[in-house]
Protein backbone atom coordinates (compact mmCIF):
# COMPACT_ATOMS: atom_id res chain seq x y z
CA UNK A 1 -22.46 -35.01 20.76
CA UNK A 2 -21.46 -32.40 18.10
CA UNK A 3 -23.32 -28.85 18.45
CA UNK A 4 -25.59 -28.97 15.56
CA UNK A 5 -24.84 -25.29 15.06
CA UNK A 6 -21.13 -26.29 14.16
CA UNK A 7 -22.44 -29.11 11.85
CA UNK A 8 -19.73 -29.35 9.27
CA UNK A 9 -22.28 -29.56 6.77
CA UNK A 10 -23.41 -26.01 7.51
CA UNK A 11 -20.05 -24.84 6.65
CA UNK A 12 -19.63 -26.96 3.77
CA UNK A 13 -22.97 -25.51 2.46
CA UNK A 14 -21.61 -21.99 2.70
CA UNK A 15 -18.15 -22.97 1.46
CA UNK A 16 -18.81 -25.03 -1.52
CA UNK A 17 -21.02 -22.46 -2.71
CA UNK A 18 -18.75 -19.08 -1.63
CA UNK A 19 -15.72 -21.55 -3.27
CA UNK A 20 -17.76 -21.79 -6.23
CA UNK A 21 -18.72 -17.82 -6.89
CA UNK A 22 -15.13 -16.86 -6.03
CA UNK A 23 -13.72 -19.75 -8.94
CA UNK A 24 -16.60 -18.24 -11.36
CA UNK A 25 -15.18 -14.48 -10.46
CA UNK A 26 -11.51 -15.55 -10.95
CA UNK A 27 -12.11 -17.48 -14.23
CA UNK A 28 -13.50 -14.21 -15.89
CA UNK A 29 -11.26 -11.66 -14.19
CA UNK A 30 -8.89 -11.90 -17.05
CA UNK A 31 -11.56 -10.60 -19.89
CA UNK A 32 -14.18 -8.82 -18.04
CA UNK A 33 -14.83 -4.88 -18.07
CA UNK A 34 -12.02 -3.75 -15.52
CA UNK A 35 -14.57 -1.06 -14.13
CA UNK A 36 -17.85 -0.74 -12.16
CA UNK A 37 -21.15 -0.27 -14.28
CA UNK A 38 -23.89 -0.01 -11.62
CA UNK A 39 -24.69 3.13 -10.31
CA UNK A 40 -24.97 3.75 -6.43
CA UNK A 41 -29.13 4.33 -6.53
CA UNK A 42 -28.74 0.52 -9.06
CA UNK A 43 -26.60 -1.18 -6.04
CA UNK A 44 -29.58 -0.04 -3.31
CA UNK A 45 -32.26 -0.78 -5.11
CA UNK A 46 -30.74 -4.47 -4.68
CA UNK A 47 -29.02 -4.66 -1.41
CA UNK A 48 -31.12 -2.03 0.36
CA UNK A 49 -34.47 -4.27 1.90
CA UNK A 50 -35.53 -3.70 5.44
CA UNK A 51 -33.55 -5.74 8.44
CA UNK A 52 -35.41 -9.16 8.33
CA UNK A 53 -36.44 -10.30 11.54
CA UNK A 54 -36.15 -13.96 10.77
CA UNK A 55 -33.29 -13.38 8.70
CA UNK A 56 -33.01 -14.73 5.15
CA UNK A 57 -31.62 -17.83 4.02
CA UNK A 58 -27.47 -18.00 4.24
CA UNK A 59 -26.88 -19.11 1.16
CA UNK A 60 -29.72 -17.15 -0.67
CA UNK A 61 -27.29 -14.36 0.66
CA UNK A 62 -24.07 -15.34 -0.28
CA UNK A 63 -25.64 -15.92 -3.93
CA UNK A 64 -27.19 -12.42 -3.49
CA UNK A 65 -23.82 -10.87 -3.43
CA UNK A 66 -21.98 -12.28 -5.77
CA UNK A 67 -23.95 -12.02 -8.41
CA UNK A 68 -23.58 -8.04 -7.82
CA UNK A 69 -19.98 -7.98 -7.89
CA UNK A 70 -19.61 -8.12 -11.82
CA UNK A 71 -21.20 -4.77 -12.04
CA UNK A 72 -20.73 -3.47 -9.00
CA UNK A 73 -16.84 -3.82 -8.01
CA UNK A 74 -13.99 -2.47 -9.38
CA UNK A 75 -11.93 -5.54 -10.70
CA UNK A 76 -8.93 -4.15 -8.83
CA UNK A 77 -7.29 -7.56 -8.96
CA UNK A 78 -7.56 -7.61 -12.67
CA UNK A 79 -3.81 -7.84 -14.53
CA UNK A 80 -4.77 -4.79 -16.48
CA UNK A 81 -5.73 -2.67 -13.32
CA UNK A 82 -3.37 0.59 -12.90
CA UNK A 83 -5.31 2.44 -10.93
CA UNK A 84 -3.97 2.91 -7.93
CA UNK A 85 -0.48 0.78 -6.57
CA UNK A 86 -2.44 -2.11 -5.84
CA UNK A 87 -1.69 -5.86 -6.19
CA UNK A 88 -3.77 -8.32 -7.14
CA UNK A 89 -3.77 -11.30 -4.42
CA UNK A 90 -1.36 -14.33 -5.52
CA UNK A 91 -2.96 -17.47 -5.19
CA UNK A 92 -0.84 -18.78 -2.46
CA UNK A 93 -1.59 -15.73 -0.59
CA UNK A 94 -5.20 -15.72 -1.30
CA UNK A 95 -5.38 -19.60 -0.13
CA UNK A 96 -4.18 -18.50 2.96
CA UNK A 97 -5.72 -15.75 3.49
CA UNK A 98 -8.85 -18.13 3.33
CA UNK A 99 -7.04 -20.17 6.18
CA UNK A 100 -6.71 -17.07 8.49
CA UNK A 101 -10.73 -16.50 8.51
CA UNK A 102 -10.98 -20.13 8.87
CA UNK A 103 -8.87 -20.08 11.78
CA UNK A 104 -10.75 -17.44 13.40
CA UNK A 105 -7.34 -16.13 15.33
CA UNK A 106 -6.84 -13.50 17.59
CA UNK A 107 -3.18 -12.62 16.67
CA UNK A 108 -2.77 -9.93 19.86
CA UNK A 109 -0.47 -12.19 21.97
CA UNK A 110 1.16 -15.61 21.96
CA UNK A 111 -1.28 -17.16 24.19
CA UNK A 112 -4.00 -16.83 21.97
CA UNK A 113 -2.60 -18.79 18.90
CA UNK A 114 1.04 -19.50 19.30
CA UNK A 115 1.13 -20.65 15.32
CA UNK A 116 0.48 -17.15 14.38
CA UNK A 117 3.05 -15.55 16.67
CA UNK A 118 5.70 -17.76 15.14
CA UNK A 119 4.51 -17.71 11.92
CA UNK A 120 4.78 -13.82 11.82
CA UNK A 121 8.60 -13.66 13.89
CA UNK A 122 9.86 -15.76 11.10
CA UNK A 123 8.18 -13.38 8.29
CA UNK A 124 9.35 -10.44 10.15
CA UNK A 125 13.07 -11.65 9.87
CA UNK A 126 12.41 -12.84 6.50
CA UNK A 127 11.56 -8.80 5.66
CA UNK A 128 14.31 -7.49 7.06
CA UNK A 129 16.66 -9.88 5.37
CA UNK A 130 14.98 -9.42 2.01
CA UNK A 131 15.38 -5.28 2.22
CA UNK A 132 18.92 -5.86 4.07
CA UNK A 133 17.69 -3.91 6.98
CA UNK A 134 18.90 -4.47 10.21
CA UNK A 135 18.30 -7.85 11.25
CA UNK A 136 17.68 -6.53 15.30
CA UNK A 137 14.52 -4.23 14.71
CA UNK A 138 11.15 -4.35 15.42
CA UNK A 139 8.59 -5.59 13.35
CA UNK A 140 4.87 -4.91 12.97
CA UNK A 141 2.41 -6.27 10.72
CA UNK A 142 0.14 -3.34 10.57
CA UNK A 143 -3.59 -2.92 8.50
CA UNK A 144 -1.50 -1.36 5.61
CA UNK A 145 1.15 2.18 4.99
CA UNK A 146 -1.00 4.60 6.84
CA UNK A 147 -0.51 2.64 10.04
CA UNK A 148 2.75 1.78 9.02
CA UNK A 149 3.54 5.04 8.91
CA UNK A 150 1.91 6.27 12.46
CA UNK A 151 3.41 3.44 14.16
CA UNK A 152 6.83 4.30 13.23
CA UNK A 153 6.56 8.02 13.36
CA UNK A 154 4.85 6.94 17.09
CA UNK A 155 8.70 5.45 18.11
CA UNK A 156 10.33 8.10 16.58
CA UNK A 157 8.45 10.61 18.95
CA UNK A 158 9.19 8.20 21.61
CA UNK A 159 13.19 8.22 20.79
CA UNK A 160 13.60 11.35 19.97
CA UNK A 161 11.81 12.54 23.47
CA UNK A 162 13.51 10.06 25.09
CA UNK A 163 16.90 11.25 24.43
CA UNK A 164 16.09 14.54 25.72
CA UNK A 165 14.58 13.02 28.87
CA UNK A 166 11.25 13.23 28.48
CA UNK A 167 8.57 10.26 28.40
CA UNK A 168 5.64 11.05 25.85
CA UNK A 169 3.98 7.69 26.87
CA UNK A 170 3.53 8.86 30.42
CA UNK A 171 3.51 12.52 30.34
CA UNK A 172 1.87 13.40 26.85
CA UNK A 173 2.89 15.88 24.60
CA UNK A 174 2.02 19.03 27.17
CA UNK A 175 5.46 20.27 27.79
CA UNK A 176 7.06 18.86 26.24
CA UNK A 177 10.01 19.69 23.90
CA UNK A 178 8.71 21.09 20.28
CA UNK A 179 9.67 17.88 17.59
CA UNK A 180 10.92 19.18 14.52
CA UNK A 181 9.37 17.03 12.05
CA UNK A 182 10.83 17.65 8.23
CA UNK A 183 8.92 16.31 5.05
CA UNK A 184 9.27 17.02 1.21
CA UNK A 185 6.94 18.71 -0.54
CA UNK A 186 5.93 15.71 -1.92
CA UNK A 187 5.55 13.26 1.07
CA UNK A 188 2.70 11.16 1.09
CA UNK A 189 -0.69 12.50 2.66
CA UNK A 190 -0.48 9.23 5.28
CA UNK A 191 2.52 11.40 7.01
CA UNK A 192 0.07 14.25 7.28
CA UNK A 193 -2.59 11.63 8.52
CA UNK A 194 -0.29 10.29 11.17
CA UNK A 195 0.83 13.75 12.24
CA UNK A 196 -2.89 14.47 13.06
CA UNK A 197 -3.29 11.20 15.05
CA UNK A 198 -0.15 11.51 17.00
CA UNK A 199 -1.08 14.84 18.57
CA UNK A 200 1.22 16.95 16.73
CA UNK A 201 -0.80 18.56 14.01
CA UNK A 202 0.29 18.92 10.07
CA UNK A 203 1.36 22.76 11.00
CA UNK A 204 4.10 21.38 12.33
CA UNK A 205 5.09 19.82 9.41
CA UNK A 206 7.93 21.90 7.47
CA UNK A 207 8.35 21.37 4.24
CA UNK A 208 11.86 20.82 1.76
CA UNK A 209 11.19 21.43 -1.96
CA UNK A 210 11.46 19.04 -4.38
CA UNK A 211 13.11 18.49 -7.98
CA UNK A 212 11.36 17.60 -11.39
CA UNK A 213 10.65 14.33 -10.40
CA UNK A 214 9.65 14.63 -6.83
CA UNK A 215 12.33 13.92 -5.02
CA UNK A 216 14.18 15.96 -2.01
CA UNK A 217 16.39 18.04 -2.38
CA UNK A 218 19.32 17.29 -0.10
CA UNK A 219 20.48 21.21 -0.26
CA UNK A 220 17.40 22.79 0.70
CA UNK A 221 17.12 19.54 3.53
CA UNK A 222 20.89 20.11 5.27
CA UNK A 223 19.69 24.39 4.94
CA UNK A 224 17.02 23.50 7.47
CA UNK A 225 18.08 21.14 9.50
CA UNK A 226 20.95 23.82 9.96
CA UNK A 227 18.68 25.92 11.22
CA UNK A 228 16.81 23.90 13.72
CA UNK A 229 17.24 23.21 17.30
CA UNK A 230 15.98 20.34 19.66
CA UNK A 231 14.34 17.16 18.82
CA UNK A 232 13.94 16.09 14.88
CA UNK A 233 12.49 13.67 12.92
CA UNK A 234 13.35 13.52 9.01
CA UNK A 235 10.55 11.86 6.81
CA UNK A 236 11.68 10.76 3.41
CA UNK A 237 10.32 8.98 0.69
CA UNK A 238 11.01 5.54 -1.52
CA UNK A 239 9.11 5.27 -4.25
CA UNK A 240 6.64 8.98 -5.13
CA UNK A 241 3.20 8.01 -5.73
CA UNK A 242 3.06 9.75 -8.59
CA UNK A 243 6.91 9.04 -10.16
CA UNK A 244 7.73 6.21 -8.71
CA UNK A 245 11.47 8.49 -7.88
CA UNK A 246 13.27 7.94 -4.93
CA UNK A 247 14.52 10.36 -2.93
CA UNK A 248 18.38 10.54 -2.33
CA UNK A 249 18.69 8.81 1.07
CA UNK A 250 21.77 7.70 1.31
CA UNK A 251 22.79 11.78 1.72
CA UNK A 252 19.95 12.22 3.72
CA UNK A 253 20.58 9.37 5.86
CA UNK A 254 24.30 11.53 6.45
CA UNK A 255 22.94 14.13 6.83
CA UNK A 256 20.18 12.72 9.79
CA UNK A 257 23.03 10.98 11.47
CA UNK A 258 25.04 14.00 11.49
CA UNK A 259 22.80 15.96 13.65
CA UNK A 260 21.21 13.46 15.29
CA UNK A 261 18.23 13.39 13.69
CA UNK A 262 15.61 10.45 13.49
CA UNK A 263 14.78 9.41 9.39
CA UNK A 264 11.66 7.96 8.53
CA UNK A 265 11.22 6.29 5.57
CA UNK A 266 7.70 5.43 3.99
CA UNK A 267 8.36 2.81 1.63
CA UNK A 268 4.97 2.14 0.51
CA UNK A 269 5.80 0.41 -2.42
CA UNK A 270 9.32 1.39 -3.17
CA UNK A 271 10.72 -0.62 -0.57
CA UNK A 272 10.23 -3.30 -2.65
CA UNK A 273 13.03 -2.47 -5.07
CA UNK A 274 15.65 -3.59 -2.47
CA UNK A 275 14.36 -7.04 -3.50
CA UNK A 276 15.28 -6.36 -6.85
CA UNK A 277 19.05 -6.95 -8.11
CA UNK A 278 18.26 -4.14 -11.12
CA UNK A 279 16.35 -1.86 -9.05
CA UNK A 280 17.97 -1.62 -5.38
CA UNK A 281 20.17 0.81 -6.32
CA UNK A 282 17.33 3.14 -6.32
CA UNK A 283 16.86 2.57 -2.55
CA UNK A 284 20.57 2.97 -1.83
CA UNK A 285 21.47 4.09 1.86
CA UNK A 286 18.15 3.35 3.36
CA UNK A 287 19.57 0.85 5.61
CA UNK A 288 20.73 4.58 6.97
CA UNK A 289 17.47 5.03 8.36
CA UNK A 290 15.83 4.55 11.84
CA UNK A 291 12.36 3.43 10.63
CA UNK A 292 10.80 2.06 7.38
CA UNK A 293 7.14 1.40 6.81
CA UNK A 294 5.96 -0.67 3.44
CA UNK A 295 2.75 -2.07 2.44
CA UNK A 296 2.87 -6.06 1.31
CA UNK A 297 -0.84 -5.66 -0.46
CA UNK A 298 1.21 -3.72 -2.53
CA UNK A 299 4.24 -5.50 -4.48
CA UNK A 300 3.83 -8.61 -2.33
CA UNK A 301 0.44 -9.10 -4.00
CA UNK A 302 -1.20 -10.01 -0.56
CA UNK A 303 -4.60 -9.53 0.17
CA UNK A 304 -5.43 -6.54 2.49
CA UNK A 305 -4.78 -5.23 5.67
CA UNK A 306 -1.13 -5.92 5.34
CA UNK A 307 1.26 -3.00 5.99
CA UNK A 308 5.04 -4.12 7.89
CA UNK A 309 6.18 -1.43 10.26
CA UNK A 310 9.93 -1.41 10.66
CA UNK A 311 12.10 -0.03 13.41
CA UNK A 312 15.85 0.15 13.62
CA UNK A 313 15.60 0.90 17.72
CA UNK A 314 13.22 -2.40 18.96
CA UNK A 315 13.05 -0.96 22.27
CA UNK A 316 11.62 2.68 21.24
CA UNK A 317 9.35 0.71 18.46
CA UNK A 318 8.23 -1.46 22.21
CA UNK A 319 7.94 1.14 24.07
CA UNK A 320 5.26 3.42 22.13
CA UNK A 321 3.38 0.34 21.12
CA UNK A 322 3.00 -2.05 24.44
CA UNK A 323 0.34 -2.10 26.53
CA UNK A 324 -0.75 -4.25 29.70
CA UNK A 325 -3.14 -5.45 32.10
CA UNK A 326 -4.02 -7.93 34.81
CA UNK A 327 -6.13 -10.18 32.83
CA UNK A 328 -3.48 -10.60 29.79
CA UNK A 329 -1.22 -13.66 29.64
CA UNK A 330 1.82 -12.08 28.62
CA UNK A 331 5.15 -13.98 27.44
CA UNK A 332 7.54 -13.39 29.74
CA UNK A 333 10.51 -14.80 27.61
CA UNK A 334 11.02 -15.40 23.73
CA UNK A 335 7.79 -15.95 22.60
CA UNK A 336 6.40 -12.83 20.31
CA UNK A 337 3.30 -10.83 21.21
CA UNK A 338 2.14 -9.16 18.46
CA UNK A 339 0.86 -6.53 20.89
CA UNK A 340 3.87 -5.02 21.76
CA UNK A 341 4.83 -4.09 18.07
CA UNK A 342 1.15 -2.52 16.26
CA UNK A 343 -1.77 -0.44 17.43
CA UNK A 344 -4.43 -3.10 18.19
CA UNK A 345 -4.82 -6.17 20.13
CA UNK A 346 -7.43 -7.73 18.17
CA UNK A 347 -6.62 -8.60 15.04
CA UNK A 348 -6.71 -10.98 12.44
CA UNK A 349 -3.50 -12.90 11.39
CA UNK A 350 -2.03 -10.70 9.10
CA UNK A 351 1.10 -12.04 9.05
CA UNK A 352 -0.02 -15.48 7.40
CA UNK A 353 -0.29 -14.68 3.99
CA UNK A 354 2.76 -12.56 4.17
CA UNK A 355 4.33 -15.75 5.20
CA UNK A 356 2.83 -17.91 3.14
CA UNK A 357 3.61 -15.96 0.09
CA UNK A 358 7.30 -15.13 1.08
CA UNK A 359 7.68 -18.80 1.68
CA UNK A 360 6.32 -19.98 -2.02
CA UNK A 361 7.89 -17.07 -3.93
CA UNK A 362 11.43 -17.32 -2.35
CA UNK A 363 13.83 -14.04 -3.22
CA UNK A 364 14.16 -15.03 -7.12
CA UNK A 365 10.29 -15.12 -7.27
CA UNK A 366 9.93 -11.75 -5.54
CA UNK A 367 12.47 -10.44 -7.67
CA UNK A 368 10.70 -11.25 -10.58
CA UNK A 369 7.98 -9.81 -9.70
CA UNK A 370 9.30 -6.40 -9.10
CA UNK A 371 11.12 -6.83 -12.15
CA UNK A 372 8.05 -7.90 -14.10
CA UNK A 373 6.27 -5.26 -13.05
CA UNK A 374 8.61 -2.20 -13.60
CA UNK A 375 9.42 -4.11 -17.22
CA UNK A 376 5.43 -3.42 -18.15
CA UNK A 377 5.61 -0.23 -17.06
CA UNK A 378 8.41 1.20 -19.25
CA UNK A 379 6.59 -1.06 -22.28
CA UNK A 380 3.04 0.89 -21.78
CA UNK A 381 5.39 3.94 -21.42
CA UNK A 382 7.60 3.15 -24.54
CA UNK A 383 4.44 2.30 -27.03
CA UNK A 384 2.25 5.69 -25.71
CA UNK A 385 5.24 7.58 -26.37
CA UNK A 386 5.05 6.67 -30.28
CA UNK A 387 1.69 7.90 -29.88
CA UNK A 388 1.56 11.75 -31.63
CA UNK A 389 0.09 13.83 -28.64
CA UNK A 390 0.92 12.16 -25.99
CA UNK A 391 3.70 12.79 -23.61
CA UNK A 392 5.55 10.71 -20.63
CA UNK A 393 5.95 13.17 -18.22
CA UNK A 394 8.23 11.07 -15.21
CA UNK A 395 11.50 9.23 -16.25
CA UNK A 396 10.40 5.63 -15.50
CA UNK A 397 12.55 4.34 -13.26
CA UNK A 398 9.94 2.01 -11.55
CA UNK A 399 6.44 1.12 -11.90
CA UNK A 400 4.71 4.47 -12.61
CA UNK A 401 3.80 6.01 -15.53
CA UNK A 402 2.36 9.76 -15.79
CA UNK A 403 0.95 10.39 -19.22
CA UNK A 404 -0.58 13.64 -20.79
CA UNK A 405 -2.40 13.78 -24.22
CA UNK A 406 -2.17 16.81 -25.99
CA UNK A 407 -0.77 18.94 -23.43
CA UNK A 408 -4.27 19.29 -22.25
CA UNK A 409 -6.15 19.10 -19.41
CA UNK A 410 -9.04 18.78 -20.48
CA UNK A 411 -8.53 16.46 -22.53
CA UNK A 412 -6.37 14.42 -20.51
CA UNK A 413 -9.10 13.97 -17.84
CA UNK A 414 -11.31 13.24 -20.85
CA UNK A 415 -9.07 10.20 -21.84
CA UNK A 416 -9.16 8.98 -18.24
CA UNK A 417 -13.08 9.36 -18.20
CA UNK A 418 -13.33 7.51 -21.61
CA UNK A 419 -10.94 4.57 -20.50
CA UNK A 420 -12.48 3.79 -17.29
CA UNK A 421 -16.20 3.72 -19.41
CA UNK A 422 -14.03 1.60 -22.35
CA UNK A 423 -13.43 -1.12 -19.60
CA UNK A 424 -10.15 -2.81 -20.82
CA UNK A 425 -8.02 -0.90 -18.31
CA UNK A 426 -8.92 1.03 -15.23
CA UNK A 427 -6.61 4.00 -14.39
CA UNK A 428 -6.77 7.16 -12.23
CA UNK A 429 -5.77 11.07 -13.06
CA UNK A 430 -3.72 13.06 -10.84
CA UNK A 431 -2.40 16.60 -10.58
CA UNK A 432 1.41 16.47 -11.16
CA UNK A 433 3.38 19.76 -10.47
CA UNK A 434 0.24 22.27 -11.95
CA UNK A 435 -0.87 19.83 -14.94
CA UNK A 436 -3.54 17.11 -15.17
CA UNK A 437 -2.28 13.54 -16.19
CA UNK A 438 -3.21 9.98 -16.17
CA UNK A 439 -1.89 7.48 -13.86
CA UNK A 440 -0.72 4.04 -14.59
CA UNK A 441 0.49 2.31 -11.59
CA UNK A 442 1.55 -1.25 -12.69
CA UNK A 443 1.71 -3.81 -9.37
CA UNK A 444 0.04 -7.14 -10.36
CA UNK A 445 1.99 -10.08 -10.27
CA UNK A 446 -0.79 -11.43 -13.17
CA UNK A 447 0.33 -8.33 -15.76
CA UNK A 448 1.79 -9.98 -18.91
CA UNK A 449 2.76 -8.24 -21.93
CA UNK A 450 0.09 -8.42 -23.97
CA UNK A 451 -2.57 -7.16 -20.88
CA UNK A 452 -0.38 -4.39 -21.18
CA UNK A 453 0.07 -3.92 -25.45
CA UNK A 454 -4.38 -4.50 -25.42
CA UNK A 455 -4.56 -1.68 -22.52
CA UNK A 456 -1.95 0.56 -24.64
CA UNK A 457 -4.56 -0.25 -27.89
CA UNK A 458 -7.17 1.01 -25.40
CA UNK A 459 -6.01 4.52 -24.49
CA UNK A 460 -5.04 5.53 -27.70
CA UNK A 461 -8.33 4.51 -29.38
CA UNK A 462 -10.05 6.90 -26.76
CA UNK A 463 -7.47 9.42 -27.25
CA UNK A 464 -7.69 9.17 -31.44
CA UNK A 465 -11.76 8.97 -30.77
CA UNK A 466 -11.86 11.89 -28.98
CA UNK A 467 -9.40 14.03 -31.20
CA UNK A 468 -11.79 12.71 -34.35
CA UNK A 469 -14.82 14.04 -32.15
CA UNK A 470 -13.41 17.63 -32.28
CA UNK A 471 -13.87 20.15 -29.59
CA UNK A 472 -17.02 20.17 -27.52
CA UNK A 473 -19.58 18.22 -25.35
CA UNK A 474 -18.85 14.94 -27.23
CA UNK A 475 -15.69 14.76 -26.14
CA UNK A 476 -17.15 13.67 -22.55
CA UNK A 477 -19.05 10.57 -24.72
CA UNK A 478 -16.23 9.61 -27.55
CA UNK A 479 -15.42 6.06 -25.54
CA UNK A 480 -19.12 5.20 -25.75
């Protein structure tokens, strides 16, 4: 007799109705105001009751929160969202993203769900074909860069100890040989992040200065390797956050190999470009490197918690990420556990969308979407520029713009504040080399041409609103 807990009409209750709120959500996310609108103390006065002790009705719930998310979330999947390099989910990858909660799968080892373990050793080849990487090194499918990162930068501590015959996984880092680890000046704060978890501390982080547009500069780099002894690991960048430049890798790549040096690459989003026929020329010689990390929520357009970790040398990638015990049924031949490549053991099956998405978009698909992308970009660029008062700041090689209005900062933050509030377009400010300036990061497979001409419209009617309102206090309220 069936369990009347696992009724299928229990789930289809939930379903049809969570299937229904996320259709209503998607249907709108076109036209609706790209920002929040409810305040924090607005959000608890709603969601904040005491812990029932009977609980409340499931689907009373599900209704409960969705009909908050209108105010209350950031439409970060929206095509004219720029905020930060985030994709909005494709619908293949969304489907099956669906599948993988459905599923319920443990993806830590074969034994558990061989589908998934298969599944994700085919999408692990088709990554390294797609970047041309090398088609022998490890793969893990990671929660997303900052991961990515660690667990790369984890085998490169491994290799780099091991080849001076010391083992880090079984003696720690007390005594062992100092690591040299290099970074620009503009590396990404996930190396720091991963130098804190990895037990060797962002002191030991030495930095190379960087050009105009962020990127390394290979004569300050070779000047200090030069002057190092011992074990070193080079960290180098494809795609700055800020930019979107590249540093040069192919002559950092010589000049790693040279001296025996371990390069890193965090490919967060720039990786990407390699799938481009137009833009892999920006990425060329990072095939020189030992280790690549990338984020598919990114320019894949997954959903989250999907970052690819990418080793050149499998068995150092193995060796800092395997684990064992008595109670685990391990393969013992070719079968994949997932284990032996990321962090965790429990997980959920990451690699499934990333599959799934791969598989429907083919190379010419993911092509186009890089291409898309970086072609909306340079548009929003091109119009502001026309713009009197406003300035491009980054050659636009990619998909980042960095825009400044008046040569201003306070008025450039005030243009951010009064787009957010407008709601057409969401983008962020950052600090770029001692200036303020906005953001626009453009990564959604859903961003046509005119999302970005009506977000263009946007920032310049703040900007002309709040040169009209003059100096002062209403420059804060000149969006509203």
């Amino acid at each position: 007799m069936a369990n009347d807990r696992f009724a299928s009409a229990v789930f289809d209750e939930y379903l049809k109705k969570a299937m229904a709120h996320a259709s209503s959500y998607l249907r709108k996310l076109p036209d609706r105001h790209v920002g929040a609108r409810a305040s924090r103390d607005e959000l608890l006065e709603t969601l904040r009751v005491p812990l029932p002790r009977q609980g409340d009705e499931g689907g009373d719930v599900i209704d409960l929160l969705a009909a908050q998310v209108d105010r209350g979330a950031v439409a970060c999947n929206s095509p004219r969202y720029f905020g930060f390099v985030i994709g909005g989910a494709y619908p293949v990858a969304l489907a099956a993203d669906c599948l993988v909660s459905t599923w319920d799968q443990n993806a830590g080892i074969y034994a558990i769900s061989p589908l998934v373990s298969v599944a994700e050793e085919v999408a692990a080849q088709w990554l390294l074909e797609l970047f041309d990487l090398p088609p022998e090194s490890g793969v893990g499918f990671v929660t997303g860069c900052q991961m990515a990162n660690f667990t790369c930068l984890a085998a490169a501590r491994h290799g780099v100890l091991r080849r001076v015959g010391w083992d880090v996984e079984v003696d720690g880092l007390a005594g062992a040989p100092r690591i040299n680890v290099i970074a620009s000046a503009e590396s990404h704060i996930t190396i720091d992040v991963a130098m804190r978890y990895l037990g060797m501390g962002t002191r030991a982080l030495q930095r190379v200065e960087t050009d105009a547009q962020g990127r390394m500069r290979v004569d300050a780099l070779a000047d200090k390797v030069a002057s190092l002894t011992g074990p070193t690991i080079i960290c180098a960048q494809a795609g700055n956050v800020n930019t979107g430049a590249f540093d040069p890798l192919r002559e950092i790549g010589r000049i790693a190999n040279d001296s025996g040096a371990w390069l890193h690459v965090d490919g967060a989003f720039g990786l990407w470009a390699r799938a481009s026929q137009s833009r892999r020329d920006l990425a060329d010689g990072i095939e020189l490197a030992d280790s690549w990390a990338t984020d598919a929520h990114k320019w894949l357009n997954v959903p989250y918690d999907s970052g690819v970790a990418m080793v050149r040398h499998a068995q150092d990638h193995r060796a800092a990420m395997t684990t064992a015990a008595a109670y685990l049924i391990q393969t013992q031949g070719e079968e994949r556990d997932a284990v032996d490549w990321v962090p965790e053991f429990s997980r959920r099956a990451r690699g499934i969308p990333v599959y799934a998405t791969l598989r429907a978009l083919g190379r010419d698909g993911i092509a186009d979407l890089i291409d898309s992308c970086c072609a909306r970009a340079r548009q929003m660029a091109g119009q502001l520029a026309h713009e009197p008062g406003v300035r491009i700041l980054n050659e636009v090689a990619l998909n980042q713009v960095l825009v400044r209005f008046d040569d201003d900062d306070d008025i450039t933050r005030a243009v951010i504040t009064g787009v957010q509030r407008d709601g057409t377009c969401w983008l962020g400010g950052t600090n770029w080399q001692g200036q303020a300036a906005m953001r626009i990061s453009v990564s959604n497979w859903a961003t046509t041409e005119d999302d970005a001409s009506r977000s263009v419209a946007a920032i310049i009617r703040v900007f002309r609103s709040l040169r009209d309102a003059g100096p002062g206090p209403t420059r804060e309220d000149a969006s509203t």
